[in-house]
N, C-alpha and C. Protein backbone atom coordinates (compact mmCIF):
# COMPACT_ATOMS: atom_id res chain seq x y z
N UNK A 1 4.50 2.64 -0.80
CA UNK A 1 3.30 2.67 -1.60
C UNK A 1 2.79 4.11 -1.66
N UNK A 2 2.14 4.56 -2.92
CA UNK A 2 1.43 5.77 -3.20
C UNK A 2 0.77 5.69 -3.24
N UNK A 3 -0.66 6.88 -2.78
CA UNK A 3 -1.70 6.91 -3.24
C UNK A 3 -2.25 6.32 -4.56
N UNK A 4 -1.11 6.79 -5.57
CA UNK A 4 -2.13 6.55 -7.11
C UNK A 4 -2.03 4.45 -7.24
N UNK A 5 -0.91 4.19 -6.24
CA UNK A 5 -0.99 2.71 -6.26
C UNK A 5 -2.14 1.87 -5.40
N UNK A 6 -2.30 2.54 -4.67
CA UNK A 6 -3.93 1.97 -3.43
C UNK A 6 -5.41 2.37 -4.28
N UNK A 7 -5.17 3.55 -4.96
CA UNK A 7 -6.41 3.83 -5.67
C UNK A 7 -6.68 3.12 -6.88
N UNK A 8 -5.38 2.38 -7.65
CA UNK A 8 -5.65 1.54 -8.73
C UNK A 8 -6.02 0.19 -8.46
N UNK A 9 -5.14 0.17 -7.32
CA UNK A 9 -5.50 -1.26 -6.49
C UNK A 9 -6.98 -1.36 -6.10
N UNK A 10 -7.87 -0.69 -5.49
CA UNK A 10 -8.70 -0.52 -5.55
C UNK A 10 -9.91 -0.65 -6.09
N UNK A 11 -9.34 0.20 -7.15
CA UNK A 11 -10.46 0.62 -8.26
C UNK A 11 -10.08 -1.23 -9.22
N UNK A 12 -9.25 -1.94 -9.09
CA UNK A 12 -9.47 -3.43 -9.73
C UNK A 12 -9.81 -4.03 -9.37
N UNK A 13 -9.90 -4.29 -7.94
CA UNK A 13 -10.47 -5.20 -6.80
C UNK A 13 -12.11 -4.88 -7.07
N UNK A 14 -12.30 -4.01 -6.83
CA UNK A 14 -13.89 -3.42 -6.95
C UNK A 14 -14.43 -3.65 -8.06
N UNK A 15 -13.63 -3.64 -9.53
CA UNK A 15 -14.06 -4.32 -10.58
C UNK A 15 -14.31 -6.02 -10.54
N UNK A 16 -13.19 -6.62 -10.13
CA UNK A 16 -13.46 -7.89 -9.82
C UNK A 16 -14.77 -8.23 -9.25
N UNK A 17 -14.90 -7.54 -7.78
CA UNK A 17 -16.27 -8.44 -7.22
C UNK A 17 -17.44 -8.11 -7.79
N UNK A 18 -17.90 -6.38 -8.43
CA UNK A 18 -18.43 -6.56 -9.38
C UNK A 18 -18.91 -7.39 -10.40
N UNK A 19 -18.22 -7.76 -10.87
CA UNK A 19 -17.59 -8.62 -12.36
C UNK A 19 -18.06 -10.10 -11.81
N UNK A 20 -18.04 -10.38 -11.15
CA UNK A 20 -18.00 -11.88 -10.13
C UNK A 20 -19.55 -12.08 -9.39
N UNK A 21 -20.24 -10.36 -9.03
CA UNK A 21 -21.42 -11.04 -8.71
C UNK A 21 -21.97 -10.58 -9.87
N UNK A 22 -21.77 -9.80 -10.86
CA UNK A 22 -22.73 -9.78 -11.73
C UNK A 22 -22.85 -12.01 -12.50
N UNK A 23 -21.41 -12.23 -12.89
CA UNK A 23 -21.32 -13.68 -13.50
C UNK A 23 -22.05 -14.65 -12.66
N UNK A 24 -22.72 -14.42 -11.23
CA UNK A 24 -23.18 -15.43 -10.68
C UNK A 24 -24.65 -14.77 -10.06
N UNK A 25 -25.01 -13.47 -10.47
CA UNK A 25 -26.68 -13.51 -10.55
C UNK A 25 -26.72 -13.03 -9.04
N UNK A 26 -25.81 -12.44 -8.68
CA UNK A 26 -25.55 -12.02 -7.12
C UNK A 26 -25.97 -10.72 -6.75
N UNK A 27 -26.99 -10.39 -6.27
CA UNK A 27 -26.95 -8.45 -6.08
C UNK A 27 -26.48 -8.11 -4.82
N UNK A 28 -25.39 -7.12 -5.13
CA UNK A 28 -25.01 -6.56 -3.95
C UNK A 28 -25.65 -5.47 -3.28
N UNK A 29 -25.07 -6.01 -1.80
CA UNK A 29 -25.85 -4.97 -0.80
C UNK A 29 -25.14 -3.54 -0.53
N UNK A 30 -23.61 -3.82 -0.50
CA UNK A 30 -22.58 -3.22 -0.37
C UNK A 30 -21.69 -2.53 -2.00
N UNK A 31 -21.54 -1.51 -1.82
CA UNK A 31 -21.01 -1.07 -3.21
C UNK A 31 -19.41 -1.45 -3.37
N UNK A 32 -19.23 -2.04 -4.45
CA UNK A 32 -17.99 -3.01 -5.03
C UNK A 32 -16.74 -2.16 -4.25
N UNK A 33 -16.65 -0.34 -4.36
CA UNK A 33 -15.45 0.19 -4.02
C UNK A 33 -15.32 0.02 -2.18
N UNK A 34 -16.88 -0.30 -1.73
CA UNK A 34 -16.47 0.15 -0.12
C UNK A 34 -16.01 -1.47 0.32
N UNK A 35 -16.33 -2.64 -0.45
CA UNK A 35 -15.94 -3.89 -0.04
C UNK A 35 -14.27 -4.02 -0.84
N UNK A 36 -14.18 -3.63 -1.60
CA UNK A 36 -12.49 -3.78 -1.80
C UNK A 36 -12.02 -2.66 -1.07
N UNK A 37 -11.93 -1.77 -0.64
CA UNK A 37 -11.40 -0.98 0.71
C UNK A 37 -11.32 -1.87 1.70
N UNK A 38 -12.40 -2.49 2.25
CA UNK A 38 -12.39 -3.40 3.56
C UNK A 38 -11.55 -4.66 3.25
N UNK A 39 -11.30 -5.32 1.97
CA UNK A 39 -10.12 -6.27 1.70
C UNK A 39 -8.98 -5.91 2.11
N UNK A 40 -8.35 -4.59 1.39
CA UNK A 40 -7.20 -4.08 1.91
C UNK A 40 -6.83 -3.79 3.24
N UNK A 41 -7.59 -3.55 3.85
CA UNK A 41 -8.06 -3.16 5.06
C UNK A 41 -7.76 -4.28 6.44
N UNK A 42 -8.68 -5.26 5.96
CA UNK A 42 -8.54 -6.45 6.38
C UNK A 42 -7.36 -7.61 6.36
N UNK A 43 -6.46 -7.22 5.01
CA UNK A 43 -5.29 -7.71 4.39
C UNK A 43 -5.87 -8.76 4.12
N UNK A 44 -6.96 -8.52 3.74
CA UNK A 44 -7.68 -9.99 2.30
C UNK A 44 -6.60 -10.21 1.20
N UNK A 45 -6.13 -8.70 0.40
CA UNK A 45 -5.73 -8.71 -0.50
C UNK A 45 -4.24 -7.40 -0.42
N UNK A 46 -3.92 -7.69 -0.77
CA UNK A 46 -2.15 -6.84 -0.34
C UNK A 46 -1.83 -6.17 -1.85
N UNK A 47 -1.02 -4.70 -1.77
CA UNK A 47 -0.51 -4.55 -2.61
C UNK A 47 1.07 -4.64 -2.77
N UNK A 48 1.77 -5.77 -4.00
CA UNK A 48 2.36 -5.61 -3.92
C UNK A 48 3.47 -5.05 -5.41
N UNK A 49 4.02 -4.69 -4.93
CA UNK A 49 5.18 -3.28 -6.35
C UNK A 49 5.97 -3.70 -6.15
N UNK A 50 6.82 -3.41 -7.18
CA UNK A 50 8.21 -3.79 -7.45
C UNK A 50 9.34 -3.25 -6.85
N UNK A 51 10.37 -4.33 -6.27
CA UNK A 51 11.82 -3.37 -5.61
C UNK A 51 12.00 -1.83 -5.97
N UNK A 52 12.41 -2.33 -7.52
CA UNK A 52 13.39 -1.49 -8.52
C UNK A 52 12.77 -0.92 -9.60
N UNK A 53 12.49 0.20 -9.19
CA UNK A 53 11.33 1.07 -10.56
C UNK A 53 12.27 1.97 -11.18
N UNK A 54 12.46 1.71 -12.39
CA UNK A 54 13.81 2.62 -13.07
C UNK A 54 12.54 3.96 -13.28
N UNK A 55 13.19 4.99 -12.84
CA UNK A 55 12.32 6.41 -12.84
C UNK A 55 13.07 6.90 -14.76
N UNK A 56 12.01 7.36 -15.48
CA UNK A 56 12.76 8.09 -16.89
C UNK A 56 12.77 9.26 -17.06
């Protein structure tokens, strides 16, 4: 795994819970990027990539 793959991972996860407490009227205490860090972290949520990445 690369950096630019943990930081995208990231940066979607953090959109999600965003996205999820805004749809349910939820205010957060914690900012969306430092609670999807602690998913990964925690192995809430895993990244996973492909075997075989044909490079062009």
């Amino acid at each position: 795994m690369n950096q630019y793959s943990l930081v995208i991972a990231v940066a979607k996860r953090a959109r999600q819970i965003s996205e999820r407490a805004e749809d349910e009227g939820i205010k957060l205490i914690d900012k969306p990027v430092d609670m999807a860090v602690q998913d990964f972290v925690h192995e809430r949520y895993r990244i996973i990539e492909p075997e075989n990445i044909e490079e062009g």
